[in-house]
N, C-alpha and C. Protein backbone atom coordinates (compact mmCIF):
# COMPACT_ATOMS: atom_id res chain seq x y z
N UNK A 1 110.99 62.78 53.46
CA UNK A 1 111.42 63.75 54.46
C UNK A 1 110.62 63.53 55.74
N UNK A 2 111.40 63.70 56.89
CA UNK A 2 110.89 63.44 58.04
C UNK A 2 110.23 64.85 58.94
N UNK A 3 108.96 64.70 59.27
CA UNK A 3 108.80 65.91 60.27
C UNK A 3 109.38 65.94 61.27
N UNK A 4 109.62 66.90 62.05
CA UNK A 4 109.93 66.49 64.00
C UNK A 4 108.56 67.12 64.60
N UNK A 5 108.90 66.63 65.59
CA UNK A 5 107.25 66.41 66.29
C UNK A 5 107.59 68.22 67.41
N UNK A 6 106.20 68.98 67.48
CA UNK A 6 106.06 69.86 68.11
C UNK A 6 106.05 69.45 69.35
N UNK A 7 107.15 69.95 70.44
CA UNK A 7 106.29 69.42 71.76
C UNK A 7 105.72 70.19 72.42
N UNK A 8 104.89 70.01 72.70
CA UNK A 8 103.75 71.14 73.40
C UNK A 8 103.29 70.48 74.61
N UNK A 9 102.65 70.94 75.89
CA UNK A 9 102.01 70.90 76.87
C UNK A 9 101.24 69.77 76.86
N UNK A 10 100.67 69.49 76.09
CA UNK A 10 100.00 68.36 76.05
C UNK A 10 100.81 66.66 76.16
N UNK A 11 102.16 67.36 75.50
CA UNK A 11 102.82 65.90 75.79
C UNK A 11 103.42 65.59 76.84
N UNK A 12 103.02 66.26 78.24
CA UNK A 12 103.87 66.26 79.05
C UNK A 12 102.55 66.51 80.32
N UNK A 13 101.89 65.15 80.06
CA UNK A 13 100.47 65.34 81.03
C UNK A 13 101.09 63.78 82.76
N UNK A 14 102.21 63.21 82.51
CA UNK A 14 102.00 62.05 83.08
C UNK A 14 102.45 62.41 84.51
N UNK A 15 102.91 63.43 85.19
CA UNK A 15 103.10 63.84 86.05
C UNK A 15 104.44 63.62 86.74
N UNK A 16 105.22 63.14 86.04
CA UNK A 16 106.54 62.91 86.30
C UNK A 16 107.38 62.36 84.86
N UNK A 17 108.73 63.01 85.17
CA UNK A 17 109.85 63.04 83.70
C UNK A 17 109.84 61.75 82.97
N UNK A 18 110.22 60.66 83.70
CA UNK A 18 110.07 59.23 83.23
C UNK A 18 108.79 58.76 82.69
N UNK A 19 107.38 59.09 83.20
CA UNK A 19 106.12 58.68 82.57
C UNK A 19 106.07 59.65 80.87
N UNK A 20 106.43 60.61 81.49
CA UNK A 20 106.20 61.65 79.92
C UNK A 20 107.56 61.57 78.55
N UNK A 21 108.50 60.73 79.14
CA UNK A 21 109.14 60.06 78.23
C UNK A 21 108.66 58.83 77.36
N UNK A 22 108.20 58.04 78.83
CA UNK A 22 107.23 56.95 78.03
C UNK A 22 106.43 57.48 77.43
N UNK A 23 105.99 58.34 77.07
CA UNK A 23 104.57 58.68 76.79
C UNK A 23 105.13 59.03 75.55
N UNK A 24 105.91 58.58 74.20
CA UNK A 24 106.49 59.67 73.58
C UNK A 24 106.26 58.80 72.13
N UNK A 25 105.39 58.29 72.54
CA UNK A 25 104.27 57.13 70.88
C UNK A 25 103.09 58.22 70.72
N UNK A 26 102.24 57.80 69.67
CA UNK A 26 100.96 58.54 69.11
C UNK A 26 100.19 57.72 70.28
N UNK A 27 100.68 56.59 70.66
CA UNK A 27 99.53 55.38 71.41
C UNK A 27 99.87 54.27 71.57
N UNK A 28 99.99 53.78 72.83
CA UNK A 28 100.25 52.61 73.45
C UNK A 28 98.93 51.56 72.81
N UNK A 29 97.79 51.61 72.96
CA UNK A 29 96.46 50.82 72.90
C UNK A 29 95.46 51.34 71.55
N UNK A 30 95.23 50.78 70.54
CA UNK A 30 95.39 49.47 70.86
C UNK A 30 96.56 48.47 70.72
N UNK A 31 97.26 49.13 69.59
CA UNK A 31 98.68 48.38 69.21
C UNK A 31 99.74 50.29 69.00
N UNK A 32 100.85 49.61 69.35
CA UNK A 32 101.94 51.00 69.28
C UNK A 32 101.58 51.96 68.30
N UNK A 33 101.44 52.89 68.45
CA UNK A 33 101.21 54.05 67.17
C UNK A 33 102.74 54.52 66.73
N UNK A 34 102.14 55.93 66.01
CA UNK A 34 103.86 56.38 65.41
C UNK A 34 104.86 56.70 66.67
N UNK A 35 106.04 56.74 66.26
CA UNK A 35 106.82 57.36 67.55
C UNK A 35 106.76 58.11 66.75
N UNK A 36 107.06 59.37 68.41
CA UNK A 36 107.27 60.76 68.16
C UNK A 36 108.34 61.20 68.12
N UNK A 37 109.29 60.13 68.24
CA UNK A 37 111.03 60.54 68.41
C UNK A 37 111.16 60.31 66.97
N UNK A 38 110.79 61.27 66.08
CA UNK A 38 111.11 61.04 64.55
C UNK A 38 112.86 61.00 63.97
N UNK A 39 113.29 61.78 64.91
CA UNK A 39 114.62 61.38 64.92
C UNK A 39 115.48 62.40 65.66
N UNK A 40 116.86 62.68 65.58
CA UNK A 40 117.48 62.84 66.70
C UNK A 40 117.13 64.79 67.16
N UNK A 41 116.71 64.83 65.87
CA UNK A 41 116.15 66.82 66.35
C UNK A 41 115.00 66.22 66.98
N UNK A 42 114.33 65.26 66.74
CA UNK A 42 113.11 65.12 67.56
C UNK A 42 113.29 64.89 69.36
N UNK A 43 113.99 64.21 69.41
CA UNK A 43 114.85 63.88 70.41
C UNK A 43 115.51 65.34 71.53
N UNK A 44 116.16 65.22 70.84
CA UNK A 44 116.72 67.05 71.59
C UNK A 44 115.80 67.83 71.66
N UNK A 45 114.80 67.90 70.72
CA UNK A 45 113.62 69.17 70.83
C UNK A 45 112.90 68.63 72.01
N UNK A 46 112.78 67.14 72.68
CA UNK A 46 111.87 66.95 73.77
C UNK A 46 113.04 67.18 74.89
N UNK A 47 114.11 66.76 74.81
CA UNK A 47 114.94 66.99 75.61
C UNK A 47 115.13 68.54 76.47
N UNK A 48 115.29 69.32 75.39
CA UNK A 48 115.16 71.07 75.97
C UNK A 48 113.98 71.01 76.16
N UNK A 49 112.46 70.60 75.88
CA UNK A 49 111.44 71.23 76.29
C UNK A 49 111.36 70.51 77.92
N UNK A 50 111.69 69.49 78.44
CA UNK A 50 111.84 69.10 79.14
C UNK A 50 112.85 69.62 80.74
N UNK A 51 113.76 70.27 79.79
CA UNK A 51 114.59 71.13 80.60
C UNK A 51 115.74 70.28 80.77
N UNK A 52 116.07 69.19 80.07
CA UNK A 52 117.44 68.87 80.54
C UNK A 52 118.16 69.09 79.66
N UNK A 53 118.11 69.54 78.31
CA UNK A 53 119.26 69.98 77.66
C UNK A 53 118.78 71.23 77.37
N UNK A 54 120.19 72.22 77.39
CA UNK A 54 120.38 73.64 77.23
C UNK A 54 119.85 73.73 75.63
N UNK A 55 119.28 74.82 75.01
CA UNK A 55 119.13 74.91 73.27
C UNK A 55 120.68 74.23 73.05
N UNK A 56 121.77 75.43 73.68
CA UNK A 56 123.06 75.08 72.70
C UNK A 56 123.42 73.49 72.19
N UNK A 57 123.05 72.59 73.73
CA UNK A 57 123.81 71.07 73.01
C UNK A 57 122.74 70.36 72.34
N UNK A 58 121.76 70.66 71.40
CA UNK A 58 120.67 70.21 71.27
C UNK A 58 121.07 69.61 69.55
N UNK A 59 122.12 70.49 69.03
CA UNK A 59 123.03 69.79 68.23
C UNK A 59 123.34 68.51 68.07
N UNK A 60 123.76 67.88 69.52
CA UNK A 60 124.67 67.05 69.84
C UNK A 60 123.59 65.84 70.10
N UNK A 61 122.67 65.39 69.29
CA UNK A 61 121.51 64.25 69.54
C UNK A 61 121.92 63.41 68.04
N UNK A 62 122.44 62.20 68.29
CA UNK A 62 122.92 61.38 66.79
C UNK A 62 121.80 60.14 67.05
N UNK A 63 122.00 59.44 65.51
CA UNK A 63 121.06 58.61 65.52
C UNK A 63 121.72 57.51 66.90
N UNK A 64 122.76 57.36 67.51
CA UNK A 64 123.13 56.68 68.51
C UNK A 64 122.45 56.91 69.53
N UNK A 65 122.14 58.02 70.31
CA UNK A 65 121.50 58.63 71.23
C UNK A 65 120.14 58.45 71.01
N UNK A 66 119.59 58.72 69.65
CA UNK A 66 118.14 58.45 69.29
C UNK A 66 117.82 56.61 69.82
N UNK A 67 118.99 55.59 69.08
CA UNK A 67 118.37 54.52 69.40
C UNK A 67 118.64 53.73 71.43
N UNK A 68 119.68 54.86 71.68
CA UNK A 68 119.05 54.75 73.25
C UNK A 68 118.10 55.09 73.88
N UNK A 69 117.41 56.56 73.10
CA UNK A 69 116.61 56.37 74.20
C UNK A 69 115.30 55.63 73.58
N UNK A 70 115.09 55.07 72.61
CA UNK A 70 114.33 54.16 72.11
C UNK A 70 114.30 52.99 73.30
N UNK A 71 115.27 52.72 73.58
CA UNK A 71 115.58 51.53 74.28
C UNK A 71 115.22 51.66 75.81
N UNK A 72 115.55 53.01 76.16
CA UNK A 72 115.12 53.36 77.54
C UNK A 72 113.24 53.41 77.94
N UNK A 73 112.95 53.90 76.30
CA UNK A 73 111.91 53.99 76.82
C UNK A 73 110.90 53.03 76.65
N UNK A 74 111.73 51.90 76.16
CA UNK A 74 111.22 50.21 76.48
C UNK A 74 110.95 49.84 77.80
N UNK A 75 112.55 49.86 78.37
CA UNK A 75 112.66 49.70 79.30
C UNK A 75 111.66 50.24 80.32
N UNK A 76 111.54 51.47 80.12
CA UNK A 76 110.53 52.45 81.00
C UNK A 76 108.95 51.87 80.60
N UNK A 77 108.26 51.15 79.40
CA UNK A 77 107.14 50.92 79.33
C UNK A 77 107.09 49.43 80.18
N UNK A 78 107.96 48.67 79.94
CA UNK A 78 108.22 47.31 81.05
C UNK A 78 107.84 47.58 82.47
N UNK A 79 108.71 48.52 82.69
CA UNK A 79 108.51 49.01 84.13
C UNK A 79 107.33 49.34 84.92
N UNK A 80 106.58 50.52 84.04
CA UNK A 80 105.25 50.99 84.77
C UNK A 80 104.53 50.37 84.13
N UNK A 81 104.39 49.32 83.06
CA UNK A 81 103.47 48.25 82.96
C UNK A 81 103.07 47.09 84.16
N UNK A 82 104.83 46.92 84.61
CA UNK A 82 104.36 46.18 85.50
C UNK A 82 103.73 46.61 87.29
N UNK A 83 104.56 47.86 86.82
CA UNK A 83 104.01 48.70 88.15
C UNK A 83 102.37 48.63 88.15
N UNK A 84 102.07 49.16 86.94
CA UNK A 84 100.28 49.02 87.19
C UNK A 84 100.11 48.13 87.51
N UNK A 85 99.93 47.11 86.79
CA UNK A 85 99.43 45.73 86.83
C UNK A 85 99.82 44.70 88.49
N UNK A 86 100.32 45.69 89.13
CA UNK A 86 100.85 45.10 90.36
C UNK A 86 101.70 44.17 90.73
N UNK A 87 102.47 43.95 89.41
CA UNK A 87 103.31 42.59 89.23
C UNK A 87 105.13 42.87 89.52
N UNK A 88 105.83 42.32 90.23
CA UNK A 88 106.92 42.41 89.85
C UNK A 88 108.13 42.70 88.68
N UNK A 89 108.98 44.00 88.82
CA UNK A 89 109.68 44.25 87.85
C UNK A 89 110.28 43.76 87.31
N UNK A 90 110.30 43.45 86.00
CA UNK A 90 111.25 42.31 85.71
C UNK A 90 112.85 42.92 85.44
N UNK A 91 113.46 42.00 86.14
CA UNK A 91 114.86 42.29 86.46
C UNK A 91 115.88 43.30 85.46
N UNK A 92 115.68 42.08 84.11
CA UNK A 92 116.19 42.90 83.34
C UNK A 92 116.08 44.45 82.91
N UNK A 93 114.63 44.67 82.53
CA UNK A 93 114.93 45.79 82.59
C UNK A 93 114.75 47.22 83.55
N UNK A 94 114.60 46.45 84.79
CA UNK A 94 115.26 47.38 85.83
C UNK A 94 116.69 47.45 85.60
N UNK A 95 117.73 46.53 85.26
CA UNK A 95 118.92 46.67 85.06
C UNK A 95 119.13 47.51 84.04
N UNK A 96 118.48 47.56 83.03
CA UNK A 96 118.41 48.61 81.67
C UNK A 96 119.00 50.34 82.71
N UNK A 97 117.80 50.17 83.17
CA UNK A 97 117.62 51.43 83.39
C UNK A 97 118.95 51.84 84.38
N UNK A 98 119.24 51.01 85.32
CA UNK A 98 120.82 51.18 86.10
C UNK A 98 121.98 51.53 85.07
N UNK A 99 121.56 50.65 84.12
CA UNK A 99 122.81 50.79 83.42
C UNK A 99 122.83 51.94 82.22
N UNK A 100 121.49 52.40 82.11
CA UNK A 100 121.55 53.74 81.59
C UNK A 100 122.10 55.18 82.31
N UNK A 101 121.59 54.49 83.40
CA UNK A 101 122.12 55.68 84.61
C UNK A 101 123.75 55.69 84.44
N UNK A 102 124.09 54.69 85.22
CA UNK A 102 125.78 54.13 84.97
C UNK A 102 126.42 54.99 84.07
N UNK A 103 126.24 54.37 82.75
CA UNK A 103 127.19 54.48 81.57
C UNK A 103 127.21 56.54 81.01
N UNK A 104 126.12 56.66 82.09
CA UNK A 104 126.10 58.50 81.59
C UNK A 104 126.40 59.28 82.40
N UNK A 105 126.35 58.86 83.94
CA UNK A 105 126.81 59.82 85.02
C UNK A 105 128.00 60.75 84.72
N UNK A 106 129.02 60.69 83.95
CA UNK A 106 129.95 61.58 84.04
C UNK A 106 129.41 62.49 83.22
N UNK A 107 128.29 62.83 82.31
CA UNK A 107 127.76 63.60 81.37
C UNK A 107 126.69 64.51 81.95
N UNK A 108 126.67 64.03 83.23
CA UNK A 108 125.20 65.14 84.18
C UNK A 108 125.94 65.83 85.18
N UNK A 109 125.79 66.47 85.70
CA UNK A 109 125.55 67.51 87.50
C UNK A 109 124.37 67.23 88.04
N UNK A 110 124.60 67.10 89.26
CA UNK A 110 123.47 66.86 90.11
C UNK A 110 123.70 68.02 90.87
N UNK A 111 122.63 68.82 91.14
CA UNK A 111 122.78 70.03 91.30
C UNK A 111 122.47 69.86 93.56
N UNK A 112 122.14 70.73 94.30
CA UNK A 112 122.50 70.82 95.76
C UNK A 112 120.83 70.39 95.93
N UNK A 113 119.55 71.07 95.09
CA UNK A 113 118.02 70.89 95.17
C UNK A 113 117.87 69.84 94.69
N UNK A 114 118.75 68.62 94.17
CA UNK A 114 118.19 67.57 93.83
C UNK A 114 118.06 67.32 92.24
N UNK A 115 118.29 68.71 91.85
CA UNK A 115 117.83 68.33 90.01
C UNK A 115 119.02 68.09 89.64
N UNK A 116 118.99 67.19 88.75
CA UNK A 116 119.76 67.17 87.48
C UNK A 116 120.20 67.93 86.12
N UNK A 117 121.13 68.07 85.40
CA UNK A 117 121.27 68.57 84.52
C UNK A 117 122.45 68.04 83.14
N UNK A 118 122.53 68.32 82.24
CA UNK A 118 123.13 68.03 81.22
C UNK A 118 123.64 69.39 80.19
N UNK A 119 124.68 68.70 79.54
CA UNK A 119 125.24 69.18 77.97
C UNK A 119 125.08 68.46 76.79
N UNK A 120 124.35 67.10 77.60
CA UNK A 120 124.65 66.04 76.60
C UNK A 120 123.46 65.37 76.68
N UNK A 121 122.96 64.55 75.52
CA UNK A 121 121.75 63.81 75.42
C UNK A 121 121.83 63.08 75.87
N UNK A 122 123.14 61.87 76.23
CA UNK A 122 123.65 60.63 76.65
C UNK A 122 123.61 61.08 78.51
N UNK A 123 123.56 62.36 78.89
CA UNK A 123 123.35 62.52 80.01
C UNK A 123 122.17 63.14 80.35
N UNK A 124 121.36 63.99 79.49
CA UNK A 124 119.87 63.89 79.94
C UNK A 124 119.39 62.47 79.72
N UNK A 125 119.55 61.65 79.23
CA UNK A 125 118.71 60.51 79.58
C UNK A 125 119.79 59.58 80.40
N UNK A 126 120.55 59.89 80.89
CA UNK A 126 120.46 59.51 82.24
C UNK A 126 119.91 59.96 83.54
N UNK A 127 119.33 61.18 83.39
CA UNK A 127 118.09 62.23 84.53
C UNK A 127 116.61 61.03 84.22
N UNK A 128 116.70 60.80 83.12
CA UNK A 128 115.17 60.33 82.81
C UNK A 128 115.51 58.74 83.45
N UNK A 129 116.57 58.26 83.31
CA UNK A 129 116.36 56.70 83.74
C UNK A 129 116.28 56.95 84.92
N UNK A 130 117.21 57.77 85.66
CA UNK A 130 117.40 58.22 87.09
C UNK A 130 115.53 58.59 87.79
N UNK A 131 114.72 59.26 86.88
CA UNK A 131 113.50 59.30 87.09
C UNK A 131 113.15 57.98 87.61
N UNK A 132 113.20 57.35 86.31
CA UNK A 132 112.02 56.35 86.08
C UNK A 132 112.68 55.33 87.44
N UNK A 133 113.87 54.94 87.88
CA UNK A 133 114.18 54.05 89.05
C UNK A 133 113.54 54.65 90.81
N UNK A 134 113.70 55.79 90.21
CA UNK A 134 113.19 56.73 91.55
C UNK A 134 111.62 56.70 91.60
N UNK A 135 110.97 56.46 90.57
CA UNK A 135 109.33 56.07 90.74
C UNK A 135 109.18 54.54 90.73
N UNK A 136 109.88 53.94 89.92
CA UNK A 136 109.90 52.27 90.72
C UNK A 136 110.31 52.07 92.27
N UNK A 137 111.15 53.07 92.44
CA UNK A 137 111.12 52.59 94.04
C UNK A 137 110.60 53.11 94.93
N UNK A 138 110.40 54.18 94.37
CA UNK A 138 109.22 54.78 95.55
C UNK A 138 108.24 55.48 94.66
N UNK A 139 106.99 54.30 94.56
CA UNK A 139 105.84 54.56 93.46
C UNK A 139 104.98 55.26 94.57
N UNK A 140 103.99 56.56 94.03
CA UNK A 140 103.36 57.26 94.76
C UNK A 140 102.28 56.51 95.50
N UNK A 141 101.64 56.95 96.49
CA UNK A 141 100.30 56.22 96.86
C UNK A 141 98.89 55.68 95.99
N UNK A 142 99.09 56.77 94.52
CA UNK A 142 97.94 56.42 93.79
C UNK A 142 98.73 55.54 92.94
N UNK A 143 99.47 56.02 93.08
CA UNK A 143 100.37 54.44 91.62
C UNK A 143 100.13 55.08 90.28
N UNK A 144 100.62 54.45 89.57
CA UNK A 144 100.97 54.99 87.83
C UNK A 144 99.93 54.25 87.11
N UNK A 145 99.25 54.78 86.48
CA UNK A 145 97.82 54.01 85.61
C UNK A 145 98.35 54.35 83.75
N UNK A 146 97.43 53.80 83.42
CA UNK A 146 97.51 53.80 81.89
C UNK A 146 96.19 54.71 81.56
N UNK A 147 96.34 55.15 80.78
CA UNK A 147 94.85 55.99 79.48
C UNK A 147 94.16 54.99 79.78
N UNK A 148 92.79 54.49 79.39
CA UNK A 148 92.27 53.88 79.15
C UNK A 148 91.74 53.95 77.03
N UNK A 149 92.39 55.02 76.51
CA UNK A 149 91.99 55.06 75.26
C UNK A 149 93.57 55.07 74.65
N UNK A 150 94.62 55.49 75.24
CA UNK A 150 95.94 55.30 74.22
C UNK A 150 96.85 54.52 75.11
N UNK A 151 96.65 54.30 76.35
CA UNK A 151 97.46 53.79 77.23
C UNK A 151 98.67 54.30 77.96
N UNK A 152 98.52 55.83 77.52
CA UNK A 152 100.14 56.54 78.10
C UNK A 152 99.74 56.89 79.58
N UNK A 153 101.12 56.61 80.25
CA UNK A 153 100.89 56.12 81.68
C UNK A 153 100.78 57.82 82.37
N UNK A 154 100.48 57.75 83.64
CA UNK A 154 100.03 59.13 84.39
C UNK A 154 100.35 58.59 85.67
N UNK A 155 100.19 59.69 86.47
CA UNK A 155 100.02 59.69 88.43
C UNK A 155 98.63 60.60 88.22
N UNK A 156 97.60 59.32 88.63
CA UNK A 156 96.39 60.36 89.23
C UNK A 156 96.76 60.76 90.47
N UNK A 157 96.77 62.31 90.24
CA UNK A 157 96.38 63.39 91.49
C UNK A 157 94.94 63.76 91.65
N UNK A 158 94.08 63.24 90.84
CA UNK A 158 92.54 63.79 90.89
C UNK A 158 92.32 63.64 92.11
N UNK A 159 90.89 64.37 92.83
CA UNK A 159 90.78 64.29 93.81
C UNK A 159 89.88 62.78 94.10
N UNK A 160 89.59 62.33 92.91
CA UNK A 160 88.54 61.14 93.91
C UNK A 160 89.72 60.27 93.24
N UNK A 161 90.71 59.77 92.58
CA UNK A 161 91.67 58.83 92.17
C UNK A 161 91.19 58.07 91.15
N UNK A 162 89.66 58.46 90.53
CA UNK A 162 89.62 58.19 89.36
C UNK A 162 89.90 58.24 87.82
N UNK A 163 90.58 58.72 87.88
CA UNK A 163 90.89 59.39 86.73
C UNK A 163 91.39 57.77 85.56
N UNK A 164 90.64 58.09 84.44
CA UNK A 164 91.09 57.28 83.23
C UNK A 164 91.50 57.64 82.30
N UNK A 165 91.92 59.07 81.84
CA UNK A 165 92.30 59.21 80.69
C UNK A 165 93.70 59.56 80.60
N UNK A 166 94.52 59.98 79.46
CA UNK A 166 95.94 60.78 79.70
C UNK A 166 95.23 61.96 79.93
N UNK A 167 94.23 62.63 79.18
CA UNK A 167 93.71 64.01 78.81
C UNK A 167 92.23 64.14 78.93
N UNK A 168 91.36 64.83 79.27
CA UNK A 168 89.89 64.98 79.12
C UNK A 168 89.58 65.63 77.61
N UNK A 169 91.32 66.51 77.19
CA UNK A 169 91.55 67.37 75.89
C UNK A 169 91.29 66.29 74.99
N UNK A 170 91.76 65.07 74.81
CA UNK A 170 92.14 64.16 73.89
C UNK A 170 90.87 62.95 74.09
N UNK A 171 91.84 61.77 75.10
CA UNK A 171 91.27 60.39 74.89
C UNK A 171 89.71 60.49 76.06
N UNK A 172 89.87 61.46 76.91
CA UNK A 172 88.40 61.68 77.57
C UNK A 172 87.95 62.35 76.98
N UNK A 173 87.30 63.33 75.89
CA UNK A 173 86.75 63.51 75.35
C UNK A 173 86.29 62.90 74.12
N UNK A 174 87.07 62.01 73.35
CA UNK A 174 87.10 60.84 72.20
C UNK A 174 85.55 59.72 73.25
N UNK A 175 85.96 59.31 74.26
CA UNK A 175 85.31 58.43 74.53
C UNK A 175 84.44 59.01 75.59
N UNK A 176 83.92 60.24 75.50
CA UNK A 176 82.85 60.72 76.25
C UNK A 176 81.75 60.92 75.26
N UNK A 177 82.48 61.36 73.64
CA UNK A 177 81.35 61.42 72.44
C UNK A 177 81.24 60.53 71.78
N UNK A 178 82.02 59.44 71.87
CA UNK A 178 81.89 57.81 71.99
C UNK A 178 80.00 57.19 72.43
N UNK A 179 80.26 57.62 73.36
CA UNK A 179 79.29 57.05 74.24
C UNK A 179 78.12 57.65 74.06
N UNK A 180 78.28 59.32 73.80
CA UNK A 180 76.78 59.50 73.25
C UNK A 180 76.34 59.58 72.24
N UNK A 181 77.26 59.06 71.24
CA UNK A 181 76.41 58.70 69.70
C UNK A 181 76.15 57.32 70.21
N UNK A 182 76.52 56.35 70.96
CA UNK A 182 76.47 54.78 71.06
C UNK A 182 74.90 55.38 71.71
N UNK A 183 74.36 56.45 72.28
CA UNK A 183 73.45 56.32 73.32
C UNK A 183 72.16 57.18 72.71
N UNK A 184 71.97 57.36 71.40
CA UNK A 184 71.67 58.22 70.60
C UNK A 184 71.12 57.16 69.13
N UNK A 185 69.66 57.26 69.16
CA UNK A 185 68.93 56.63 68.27
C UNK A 185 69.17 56.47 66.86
């Protein structure tokens, strides 16, 4: 039997919709941890906490929809991988993400303020690819970083732009008591 994953506040630290999708493993670093998309209630349950699907269509998440957005959020780790790393996007899956957009537009509203919305899972994650192309093309001034302890990507807003962790709750505190047993006789 499968659990579905709680989503809570904490999973939703990266400062924009597309990073906190990526963000949706136990851990990028050192090697992939569990996904948290345990399956398609897992899926819809991040979807409404997220705000793009209503409770009612939260039904409507099949293992089809589950293995898109698996795929999107490949696509999406390609992306702000290479965004950090300062390297050029690789084509393909910038095209991923167009063509996630594409194939779902008739399933969203784009509302007059700019947001998006859905009935459908196949059209909330077209809001999220729609994210993630809208931060590839216009990446903020601090740029999108990784954890330095799980690797899930963020926008530092800190004030000095240092920031290394997803969390000070989690992977900055792991490797702040890290350091003082390493510093400790």
């Amino acid at each position: 039997m499968t659990t579905s994953t709680v989503w809570v506040e904490d999973h939703f630290i990266g400062g924009d919709l597309a990073l906190d999708f990526a963000n949706t493993v136990y851990r990028r670093r050192p090697e992939t941890g569990a996904d948290l998309f345990t399956g398609p209630d897992a899926l819809a349950a991040w979807l409404t906490r997220a705000r793009l699907l209503p409770d009612s269509a939260r039904v409507g998440a099949t293992e089809a929809a589950l293995a898109e957005a698996r795929t999107l959020r490949a696509q999406l780790w390609t992306v702000f991988d290479a965004h950090r790393d300062s390297h050029t996007i690789p084509a393909d899956a910038f095209a991923g993400l167009l063509d996630t957009a594409r194939r779902s537009v008739t399933d969203l509203a784009i509302h007059p303020d700019g947001s998006a919305s859905s009935h459908d899972p196949r059209g909330a994650l077209a809001v999220v690819a729609l994210s993630g192309i809208s931060l590839a093309l216009n990446p903020p001034p601090q740029g999108v970083r990784a954890c330095d302890g799980c690797g899930w990507f963020f926008i530092d807003a800190s004030r000095g732009r240092r920031r290394r962790w997803c969390s000070m709750k989690t992977c900055g505190n792991q490797a702040k008591a890290a350091r003082h047993r390493s510093s400790q006789p």
